[in-house]
C-alpha atoms as a PDB file:
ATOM      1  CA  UNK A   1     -10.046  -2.108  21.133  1.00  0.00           C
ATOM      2  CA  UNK A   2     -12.398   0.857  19.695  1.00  0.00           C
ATOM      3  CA  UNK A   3     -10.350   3.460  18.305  1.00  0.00           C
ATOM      4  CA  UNK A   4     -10.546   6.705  16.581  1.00  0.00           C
ATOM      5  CA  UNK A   5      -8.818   5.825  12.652  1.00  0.00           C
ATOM      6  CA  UNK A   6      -7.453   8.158  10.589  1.00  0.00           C
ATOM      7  CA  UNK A   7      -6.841   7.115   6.810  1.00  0.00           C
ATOM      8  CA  UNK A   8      -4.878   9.090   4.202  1.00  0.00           C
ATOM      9  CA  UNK A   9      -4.297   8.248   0.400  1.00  0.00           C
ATOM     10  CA  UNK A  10      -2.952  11.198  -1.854  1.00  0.00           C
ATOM     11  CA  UNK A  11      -2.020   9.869  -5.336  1.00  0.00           C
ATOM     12  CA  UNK A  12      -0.382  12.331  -8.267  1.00  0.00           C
ATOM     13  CA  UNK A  13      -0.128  11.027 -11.763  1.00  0.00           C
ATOM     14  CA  UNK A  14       3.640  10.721 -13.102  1.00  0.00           C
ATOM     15  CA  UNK A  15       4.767  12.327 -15.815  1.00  0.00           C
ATOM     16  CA  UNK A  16       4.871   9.286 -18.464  1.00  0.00           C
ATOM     17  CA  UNK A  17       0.642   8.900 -17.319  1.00  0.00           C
ATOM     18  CA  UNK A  18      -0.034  12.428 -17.601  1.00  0.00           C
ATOM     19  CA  UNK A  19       1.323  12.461 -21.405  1.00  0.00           C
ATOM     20  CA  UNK A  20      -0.847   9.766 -22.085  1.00  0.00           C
ATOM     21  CA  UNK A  21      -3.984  11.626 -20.598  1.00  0.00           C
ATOM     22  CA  UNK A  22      -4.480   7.811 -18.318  1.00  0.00           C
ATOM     23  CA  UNK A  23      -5.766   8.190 -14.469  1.00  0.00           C
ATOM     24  CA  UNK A  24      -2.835   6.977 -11.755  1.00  0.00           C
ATOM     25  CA  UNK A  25      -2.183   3.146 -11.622  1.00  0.00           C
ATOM     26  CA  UNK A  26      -1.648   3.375  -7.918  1.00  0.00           C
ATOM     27  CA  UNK A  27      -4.796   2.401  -6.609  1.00  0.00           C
ATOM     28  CA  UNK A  28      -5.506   2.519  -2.836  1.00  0.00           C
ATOM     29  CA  UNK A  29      -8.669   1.110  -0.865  1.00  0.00           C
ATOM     30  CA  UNK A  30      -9.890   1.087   2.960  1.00  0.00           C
ATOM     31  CA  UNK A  31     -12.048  -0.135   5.346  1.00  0.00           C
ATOM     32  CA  UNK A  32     -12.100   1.582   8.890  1.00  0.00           C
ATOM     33  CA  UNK A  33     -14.653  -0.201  11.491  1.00  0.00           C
ATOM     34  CA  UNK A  34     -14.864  -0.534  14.867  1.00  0.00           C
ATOM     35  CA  UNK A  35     -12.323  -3.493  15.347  1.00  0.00           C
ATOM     36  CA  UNK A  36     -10.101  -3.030  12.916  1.00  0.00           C
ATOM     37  CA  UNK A  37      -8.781  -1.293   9.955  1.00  0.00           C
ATOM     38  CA  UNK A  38      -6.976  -2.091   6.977  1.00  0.00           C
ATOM     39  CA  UNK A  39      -5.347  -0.167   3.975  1.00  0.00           C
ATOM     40  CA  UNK A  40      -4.549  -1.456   0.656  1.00  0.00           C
ATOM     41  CA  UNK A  41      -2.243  -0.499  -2.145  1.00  0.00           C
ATOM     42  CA  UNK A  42      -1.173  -1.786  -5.906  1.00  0.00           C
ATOM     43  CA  UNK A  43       0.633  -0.392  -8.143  1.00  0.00           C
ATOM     44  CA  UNK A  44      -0.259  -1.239 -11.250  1.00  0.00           C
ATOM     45  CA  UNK A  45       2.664  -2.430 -13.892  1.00  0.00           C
ATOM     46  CA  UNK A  46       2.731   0.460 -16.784  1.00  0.00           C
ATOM     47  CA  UNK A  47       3.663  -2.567 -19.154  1.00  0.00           C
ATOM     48  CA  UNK A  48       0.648  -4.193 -18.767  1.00  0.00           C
ATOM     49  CA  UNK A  49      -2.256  -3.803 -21.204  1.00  0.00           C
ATOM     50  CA  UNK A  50      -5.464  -3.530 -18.369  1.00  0.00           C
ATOM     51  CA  UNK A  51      -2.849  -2.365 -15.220  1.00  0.00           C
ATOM     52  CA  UNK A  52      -5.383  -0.044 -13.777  1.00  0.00           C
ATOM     53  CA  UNK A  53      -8.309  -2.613 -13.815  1.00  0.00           C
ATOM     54  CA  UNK A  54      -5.835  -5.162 -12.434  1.00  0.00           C
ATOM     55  CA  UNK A  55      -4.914  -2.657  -9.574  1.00  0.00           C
ATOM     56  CA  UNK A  56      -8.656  -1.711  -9.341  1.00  0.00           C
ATOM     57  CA  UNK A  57      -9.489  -5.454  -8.525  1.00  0.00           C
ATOM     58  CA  UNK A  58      -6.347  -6.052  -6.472  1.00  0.00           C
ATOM     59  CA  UNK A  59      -7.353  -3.301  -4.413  1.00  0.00           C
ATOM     60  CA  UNK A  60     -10.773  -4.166  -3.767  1.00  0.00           C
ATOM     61  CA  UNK A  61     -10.895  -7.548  -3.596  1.00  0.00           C
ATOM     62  CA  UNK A  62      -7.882  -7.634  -1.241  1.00  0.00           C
ATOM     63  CA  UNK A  63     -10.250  -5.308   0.884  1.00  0.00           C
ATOM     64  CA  UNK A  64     -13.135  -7.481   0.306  1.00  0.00           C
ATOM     65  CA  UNK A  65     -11.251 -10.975   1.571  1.00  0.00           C
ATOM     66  CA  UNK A  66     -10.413  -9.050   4.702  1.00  0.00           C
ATOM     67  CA  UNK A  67     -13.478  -7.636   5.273  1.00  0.00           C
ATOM     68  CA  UNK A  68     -14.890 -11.419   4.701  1.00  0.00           C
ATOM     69  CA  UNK A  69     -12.613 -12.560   7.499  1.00  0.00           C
ATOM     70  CA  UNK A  70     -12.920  -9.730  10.133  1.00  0.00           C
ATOM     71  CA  UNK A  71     -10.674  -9.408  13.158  1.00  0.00           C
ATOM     72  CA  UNK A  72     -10.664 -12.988  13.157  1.00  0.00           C
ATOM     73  CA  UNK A  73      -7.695 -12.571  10.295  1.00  0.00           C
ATOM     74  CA  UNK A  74      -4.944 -12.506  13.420  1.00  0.00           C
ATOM     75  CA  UNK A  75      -5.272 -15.670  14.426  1.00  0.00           C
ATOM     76  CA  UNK A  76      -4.548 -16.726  10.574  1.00  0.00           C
ATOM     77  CA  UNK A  77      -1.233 -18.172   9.828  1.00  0.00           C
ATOM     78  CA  UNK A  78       1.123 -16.759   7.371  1.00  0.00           C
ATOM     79  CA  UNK A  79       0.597 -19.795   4.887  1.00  0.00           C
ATOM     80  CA  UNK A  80      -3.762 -19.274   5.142  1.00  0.00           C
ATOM     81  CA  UNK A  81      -3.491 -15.679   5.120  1.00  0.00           C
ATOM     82  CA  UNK A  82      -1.471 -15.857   1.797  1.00  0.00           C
ATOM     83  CA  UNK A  83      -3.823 -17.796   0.162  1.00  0.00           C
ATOM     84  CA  UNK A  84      -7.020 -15.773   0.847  1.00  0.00           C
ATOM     85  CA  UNK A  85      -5.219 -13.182  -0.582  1.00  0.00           C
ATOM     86  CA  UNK A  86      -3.483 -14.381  -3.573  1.00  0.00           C
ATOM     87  CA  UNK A  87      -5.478 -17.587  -4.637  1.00  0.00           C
ATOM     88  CA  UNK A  88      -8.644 -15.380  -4.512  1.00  0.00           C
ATOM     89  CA  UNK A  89      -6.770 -12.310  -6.802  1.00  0.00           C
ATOM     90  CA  UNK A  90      -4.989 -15.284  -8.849  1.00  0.00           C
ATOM     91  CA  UNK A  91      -8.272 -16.762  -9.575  1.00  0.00           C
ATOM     92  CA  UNK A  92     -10.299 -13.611 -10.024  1.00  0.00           C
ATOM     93  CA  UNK A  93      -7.601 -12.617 -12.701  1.00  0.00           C
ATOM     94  CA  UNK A  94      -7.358 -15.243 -14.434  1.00  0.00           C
ATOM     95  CA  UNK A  95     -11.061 -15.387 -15.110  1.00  0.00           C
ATOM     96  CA  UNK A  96     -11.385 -11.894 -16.837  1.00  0.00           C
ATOM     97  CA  UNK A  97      -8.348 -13.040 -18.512  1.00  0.00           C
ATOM     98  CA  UNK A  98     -10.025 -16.034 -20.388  1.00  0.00           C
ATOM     99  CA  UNK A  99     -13.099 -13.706 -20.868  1.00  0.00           C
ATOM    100  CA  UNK A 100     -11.054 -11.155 -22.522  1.00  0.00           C
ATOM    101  CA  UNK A 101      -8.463 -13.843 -24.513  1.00  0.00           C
ATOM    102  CA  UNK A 102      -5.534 -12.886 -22.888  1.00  0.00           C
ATOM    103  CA  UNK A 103      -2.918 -13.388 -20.391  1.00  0.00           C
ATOM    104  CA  UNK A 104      -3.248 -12.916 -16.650  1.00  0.00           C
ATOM    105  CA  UNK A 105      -0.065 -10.810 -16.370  1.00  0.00           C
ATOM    106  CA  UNK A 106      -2.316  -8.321 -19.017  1.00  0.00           C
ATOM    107  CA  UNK A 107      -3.607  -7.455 -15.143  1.00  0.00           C
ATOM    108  CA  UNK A 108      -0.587  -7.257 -13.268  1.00  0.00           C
ATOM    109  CA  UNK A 109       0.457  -5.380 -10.562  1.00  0.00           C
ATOM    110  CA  UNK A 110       2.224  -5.438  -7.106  1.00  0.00           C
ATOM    111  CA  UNK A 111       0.092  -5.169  -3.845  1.00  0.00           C
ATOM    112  CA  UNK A 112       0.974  -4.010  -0.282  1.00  0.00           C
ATOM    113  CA  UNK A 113      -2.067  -4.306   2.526  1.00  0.00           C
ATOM    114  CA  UNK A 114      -1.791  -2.790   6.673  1.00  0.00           C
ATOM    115  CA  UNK A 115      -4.278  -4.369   8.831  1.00  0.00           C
ATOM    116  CA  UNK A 116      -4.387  -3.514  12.574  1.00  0.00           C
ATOM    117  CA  UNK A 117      -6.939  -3.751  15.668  1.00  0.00           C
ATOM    118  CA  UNK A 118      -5.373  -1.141  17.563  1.00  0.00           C
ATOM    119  CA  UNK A 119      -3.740  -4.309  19.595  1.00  0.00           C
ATOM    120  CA  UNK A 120      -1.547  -5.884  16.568  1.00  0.00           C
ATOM    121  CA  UNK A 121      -0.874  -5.523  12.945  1.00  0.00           C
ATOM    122  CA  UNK A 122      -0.102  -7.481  10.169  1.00  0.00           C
ATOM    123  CA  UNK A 123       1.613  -5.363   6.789  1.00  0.00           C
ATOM    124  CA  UNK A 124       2.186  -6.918   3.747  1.00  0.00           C
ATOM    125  CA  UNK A 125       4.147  -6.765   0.542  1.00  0.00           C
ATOM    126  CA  UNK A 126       4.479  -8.023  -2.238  1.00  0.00           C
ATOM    127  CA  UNK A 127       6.697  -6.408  -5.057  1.00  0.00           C
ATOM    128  CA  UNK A 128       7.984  -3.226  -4.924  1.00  0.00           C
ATOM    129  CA  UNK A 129       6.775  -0.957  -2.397  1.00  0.00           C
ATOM    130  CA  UNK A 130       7.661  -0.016   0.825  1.00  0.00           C
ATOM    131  CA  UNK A 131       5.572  -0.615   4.428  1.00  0.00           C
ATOM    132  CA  UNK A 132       6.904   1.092   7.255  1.00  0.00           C
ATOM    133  CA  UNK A 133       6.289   3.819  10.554  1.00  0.00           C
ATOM    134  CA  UNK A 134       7.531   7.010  12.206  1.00  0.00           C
ATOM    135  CA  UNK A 135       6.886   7.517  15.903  1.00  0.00           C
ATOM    136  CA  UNK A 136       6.269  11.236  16.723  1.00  0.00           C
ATOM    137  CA  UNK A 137       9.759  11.347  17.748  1.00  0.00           C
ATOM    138  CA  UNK A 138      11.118  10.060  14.790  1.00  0.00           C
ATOM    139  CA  UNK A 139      12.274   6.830  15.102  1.00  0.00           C
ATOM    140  CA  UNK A 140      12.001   5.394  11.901  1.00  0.00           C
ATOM    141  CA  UNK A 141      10.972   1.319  10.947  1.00  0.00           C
ATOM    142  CA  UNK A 142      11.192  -0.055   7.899  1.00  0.00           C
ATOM    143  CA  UNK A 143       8.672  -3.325   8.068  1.00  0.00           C
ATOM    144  CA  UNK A 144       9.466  -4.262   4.176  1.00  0.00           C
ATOM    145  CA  UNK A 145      11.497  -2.752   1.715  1.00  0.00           C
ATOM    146  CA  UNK A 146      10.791  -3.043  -1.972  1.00  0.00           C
ATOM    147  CA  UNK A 147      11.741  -6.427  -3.408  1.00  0.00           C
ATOM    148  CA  UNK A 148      13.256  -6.284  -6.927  1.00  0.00           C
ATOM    149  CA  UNK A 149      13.015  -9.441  -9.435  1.00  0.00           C
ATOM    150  CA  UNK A 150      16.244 -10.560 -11.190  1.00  0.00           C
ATOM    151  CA  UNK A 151      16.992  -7.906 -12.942  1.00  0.00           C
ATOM    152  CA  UNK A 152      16.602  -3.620 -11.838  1.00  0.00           C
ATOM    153  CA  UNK A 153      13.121  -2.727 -13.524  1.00  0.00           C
ATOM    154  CA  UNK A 154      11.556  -6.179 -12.327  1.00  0.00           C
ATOM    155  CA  UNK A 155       9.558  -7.147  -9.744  1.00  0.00           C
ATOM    156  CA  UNK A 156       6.721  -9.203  -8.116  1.00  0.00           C
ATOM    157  CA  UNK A 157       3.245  -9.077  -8.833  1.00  0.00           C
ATOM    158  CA  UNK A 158      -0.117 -10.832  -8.329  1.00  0.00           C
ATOM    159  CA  UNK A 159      -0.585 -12.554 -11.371  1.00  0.00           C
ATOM    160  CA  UNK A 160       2.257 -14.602 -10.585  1.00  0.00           C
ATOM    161  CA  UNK A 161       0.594 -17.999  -9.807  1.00  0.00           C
ATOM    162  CA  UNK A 162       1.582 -19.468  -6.380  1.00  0.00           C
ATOM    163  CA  UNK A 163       3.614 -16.216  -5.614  1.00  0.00           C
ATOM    164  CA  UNK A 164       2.986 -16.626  -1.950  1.00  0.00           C
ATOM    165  CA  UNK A 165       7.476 -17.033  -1.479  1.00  0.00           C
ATOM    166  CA  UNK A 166       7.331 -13.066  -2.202  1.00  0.00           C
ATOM    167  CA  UNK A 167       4.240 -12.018  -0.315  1.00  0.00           C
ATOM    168  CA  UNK A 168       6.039 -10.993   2.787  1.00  0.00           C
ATOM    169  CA  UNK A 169       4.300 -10.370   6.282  1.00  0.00           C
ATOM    170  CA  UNK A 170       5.496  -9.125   8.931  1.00  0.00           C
ATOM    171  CA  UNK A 171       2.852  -9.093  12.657  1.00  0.00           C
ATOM    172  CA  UNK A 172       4.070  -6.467  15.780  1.00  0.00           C
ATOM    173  CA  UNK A 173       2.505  -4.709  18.275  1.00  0.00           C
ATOM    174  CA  UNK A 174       0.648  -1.707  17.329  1.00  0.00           C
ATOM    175  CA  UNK A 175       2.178   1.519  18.934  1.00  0.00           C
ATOM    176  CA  UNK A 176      -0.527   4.411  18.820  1.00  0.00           C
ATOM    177  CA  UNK A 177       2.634   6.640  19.187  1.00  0.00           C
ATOM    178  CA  UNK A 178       3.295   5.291  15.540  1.00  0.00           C
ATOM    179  CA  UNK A 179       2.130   6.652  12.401  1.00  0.00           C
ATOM    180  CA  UNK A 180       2.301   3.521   9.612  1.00  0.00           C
ATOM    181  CA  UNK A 181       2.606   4.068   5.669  1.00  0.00           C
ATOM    182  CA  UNK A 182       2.587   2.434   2.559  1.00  0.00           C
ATOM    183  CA  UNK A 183       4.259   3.642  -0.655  1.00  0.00           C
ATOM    184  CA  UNK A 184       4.733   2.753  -4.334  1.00  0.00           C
ATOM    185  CA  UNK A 185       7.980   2.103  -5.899  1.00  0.00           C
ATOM    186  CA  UNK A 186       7.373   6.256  -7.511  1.00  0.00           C
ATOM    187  CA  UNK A 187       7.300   7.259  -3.767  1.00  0.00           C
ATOM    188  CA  UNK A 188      10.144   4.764  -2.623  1.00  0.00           C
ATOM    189  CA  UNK A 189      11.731   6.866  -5.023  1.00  0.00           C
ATOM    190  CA  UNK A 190      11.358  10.121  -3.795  1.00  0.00           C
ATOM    191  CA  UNK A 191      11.382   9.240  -0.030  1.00  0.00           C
ATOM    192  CA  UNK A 192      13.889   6.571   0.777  1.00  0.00           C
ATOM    193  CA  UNK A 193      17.302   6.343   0.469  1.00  0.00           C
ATOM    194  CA  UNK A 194      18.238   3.039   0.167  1.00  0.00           C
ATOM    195  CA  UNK A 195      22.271   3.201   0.824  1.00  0.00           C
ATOM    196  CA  UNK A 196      21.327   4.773   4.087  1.00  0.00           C
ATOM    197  CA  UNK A 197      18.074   3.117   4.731  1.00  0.00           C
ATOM    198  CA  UNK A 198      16.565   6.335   5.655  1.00  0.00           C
ATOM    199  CA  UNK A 199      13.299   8.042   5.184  1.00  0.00           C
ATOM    200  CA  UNK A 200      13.621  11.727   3.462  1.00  0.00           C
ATOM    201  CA  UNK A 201      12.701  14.745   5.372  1.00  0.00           C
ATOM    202  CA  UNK A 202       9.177  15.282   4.121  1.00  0.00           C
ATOM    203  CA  UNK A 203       8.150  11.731   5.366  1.00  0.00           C
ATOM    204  CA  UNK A 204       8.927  13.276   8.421  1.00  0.00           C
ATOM    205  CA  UNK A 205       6.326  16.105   8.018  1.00  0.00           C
ATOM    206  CA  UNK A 206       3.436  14.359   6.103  1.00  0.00           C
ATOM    207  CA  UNK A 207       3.327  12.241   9.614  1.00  0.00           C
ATOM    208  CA  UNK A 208       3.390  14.946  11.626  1.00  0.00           C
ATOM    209  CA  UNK A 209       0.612  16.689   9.916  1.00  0.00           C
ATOM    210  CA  UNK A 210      -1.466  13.293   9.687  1.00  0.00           C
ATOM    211  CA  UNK A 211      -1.007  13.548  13.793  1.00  0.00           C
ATOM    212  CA  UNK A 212      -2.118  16.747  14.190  1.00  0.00           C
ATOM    213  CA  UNK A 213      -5.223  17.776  11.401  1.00  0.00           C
ATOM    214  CA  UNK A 214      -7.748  16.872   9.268  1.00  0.00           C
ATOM    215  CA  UNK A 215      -7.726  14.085   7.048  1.00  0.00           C
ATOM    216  CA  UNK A 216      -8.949  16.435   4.039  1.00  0.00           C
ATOM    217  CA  UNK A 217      -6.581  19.142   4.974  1.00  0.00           C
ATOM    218  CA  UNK A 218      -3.320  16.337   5.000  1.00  0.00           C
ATOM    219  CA  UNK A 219      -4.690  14.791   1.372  1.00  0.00           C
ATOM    220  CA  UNK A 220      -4.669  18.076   0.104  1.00  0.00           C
ATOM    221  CA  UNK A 221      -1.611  19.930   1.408  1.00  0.00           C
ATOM    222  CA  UNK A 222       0.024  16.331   0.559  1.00  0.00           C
ATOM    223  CA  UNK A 223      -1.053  16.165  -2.602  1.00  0.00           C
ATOM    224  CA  UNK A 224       0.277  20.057  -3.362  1.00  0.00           C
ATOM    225  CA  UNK A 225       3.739  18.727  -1.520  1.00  0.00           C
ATOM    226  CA  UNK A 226       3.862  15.561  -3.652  1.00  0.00           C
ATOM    227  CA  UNK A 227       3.459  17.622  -6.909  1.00  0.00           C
ATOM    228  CA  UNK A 228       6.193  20.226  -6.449  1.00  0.00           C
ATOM    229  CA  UNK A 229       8.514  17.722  -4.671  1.00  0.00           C
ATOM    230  CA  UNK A 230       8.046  14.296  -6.024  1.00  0.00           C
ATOM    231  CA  UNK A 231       8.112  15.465 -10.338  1.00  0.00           C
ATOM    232  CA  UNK A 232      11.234  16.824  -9.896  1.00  0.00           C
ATOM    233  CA  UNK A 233      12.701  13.024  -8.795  1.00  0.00           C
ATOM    234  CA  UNK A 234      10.401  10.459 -10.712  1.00  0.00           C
ATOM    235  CA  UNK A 235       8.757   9.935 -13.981  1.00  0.00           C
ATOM    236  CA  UNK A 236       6.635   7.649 -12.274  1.00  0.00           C
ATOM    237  CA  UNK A 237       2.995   7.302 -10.376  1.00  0.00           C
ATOM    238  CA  UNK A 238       2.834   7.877  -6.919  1.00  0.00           C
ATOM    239  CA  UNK A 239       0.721   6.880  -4.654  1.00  0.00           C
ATOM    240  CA  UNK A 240       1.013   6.833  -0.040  1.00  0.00           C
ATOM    241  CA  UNK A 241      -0.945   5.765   2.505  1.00  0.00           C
ATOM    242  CA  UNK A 242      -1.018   6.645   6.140  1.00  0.00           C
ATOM    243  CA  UNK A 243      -3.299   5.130   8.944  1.00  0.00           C
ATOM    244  CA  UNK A 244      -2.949   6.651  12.306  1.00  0.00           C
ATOM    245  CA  UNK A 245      -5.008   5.542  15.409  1.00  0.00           C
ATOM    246  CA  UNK A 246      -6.057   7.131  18.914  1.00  0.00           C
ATOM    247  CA  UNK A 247      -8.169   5.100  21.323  1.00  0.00           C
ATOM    248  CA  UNK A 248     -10.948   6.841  21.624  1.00  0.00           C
ATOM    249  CA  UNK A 249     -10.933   6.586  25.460  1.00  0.00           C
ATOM    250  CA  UNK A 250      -7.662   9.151  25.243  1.00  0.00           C
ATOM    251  CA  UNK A 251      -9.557  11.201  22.651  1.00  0.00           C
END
């Protein structure tokens, strides 16, 4: 179904990366076509000695696999979908890894992908973001929460090998009523409540302004929001991305 794609990624530095003069770890990448489009998101892990190059690949190789597949990617099954993903990262990784005489997890980070054709979606997660939608009048989904590992400041990432038990999918109908996001674990911070599995008020507006203007007026009025709201809640990175869809036969 050809539709009309709108695709926004504001990312703000946390405080701990701004001390040490580093660009965000939150990496985001997109492709928008004609039959489908996907967003991508990892989060690099602050721990890790090359976590933005790790969340650089992640990104755009996880772009890259989908864009190898196509549309054809829906009639994938969970199990071949996984491994496209994470054998090619896992592989990738561990190759730069040997070249530069360390360890994989050197390039760790968590990952989170949307893919839709304006018919069905598939949203992904792995680690410790958050995938989930707001119709325009405000019922709220949660498709994945953030999985934790064993203990609080744990979680899941890439460099795992055969991690595909905590790469979590989830397939539905795509509502063009809907407005879907993906946020880091900074941004789960600052916009989800987990007691009360609820979204905080100014989810509420960045999807209503992603509705109703310009992609480069929502990344930069969001990006003005996120740094007066979010550095008041989280040391942290934070990265979100929206993709909202109109088919262009309503436009």
């Amino acid at each position: 179904m050809k539709m009309n794609w709108k695709v926004v990624t504001p990312r703000i530095c946390g405080l701990r990366t701004s001390m040490s003069k580093s660009p965000t770890q939150d990496i985001t990448a997109h492709e928008i076509n004609d039959d489908y489009s996907c967003v991508v998101v990892a989060d690099g892990v602050g721990s890790a000695r090359y976590a933005l190059e790790g969340a650089q690949i992640s990104s755009s190789e996880t772009r890259n696999q989908i864009r190898s597949v196509g549309e054809a990617i829906f009639e994938y099954s969970d199990e071949r979908l996984k491994e496209l993903i994470l054998d090619h990262l896992y592989d990738k990784l561990s190759a730069l890894a040997a070249q530069r005489n360390c360890s994989v997890s050197e390039f760790a980070s968590t990952l989170m992908f949307f893919i839709t054709n304006g018919e069905q979606y598939i949203a992904a997660n792995l680690g410790d973001g958050l995938v989930g939608s707001l119709s325009e009048s405000g019922d709220a989904e949660v498709l994945h929460e953030p999985e934790k590992g064993r203990f609080v400041n744990q979680s899941y990432f890439v460099t795992s090998h055969k991690n595909t038990d905590h790469l979590h999918l989830h397939r539905g109908r795509y509502e063009a009523s809907r407005v879907y996001f993906l946020m880091t674990d900074g941004s789960v911070e600052c916009l989800y409540n987990y007691t009360t599995k609820r979204y905080a008020r100014a989810l509420e507006v960045y999807c209503d302004w992603v509705r109703k203007y310009d992609r480069r007026v929502c990344f930069n009025a969001m990006i003005e929001s996120m740094r007066e709201l979010f550095t008041h809640r989280t040391n942290d990175d934070c990265a979100l991305a929206f993709i909202y869809g109109s088919r262009k036969s309503d436009s």
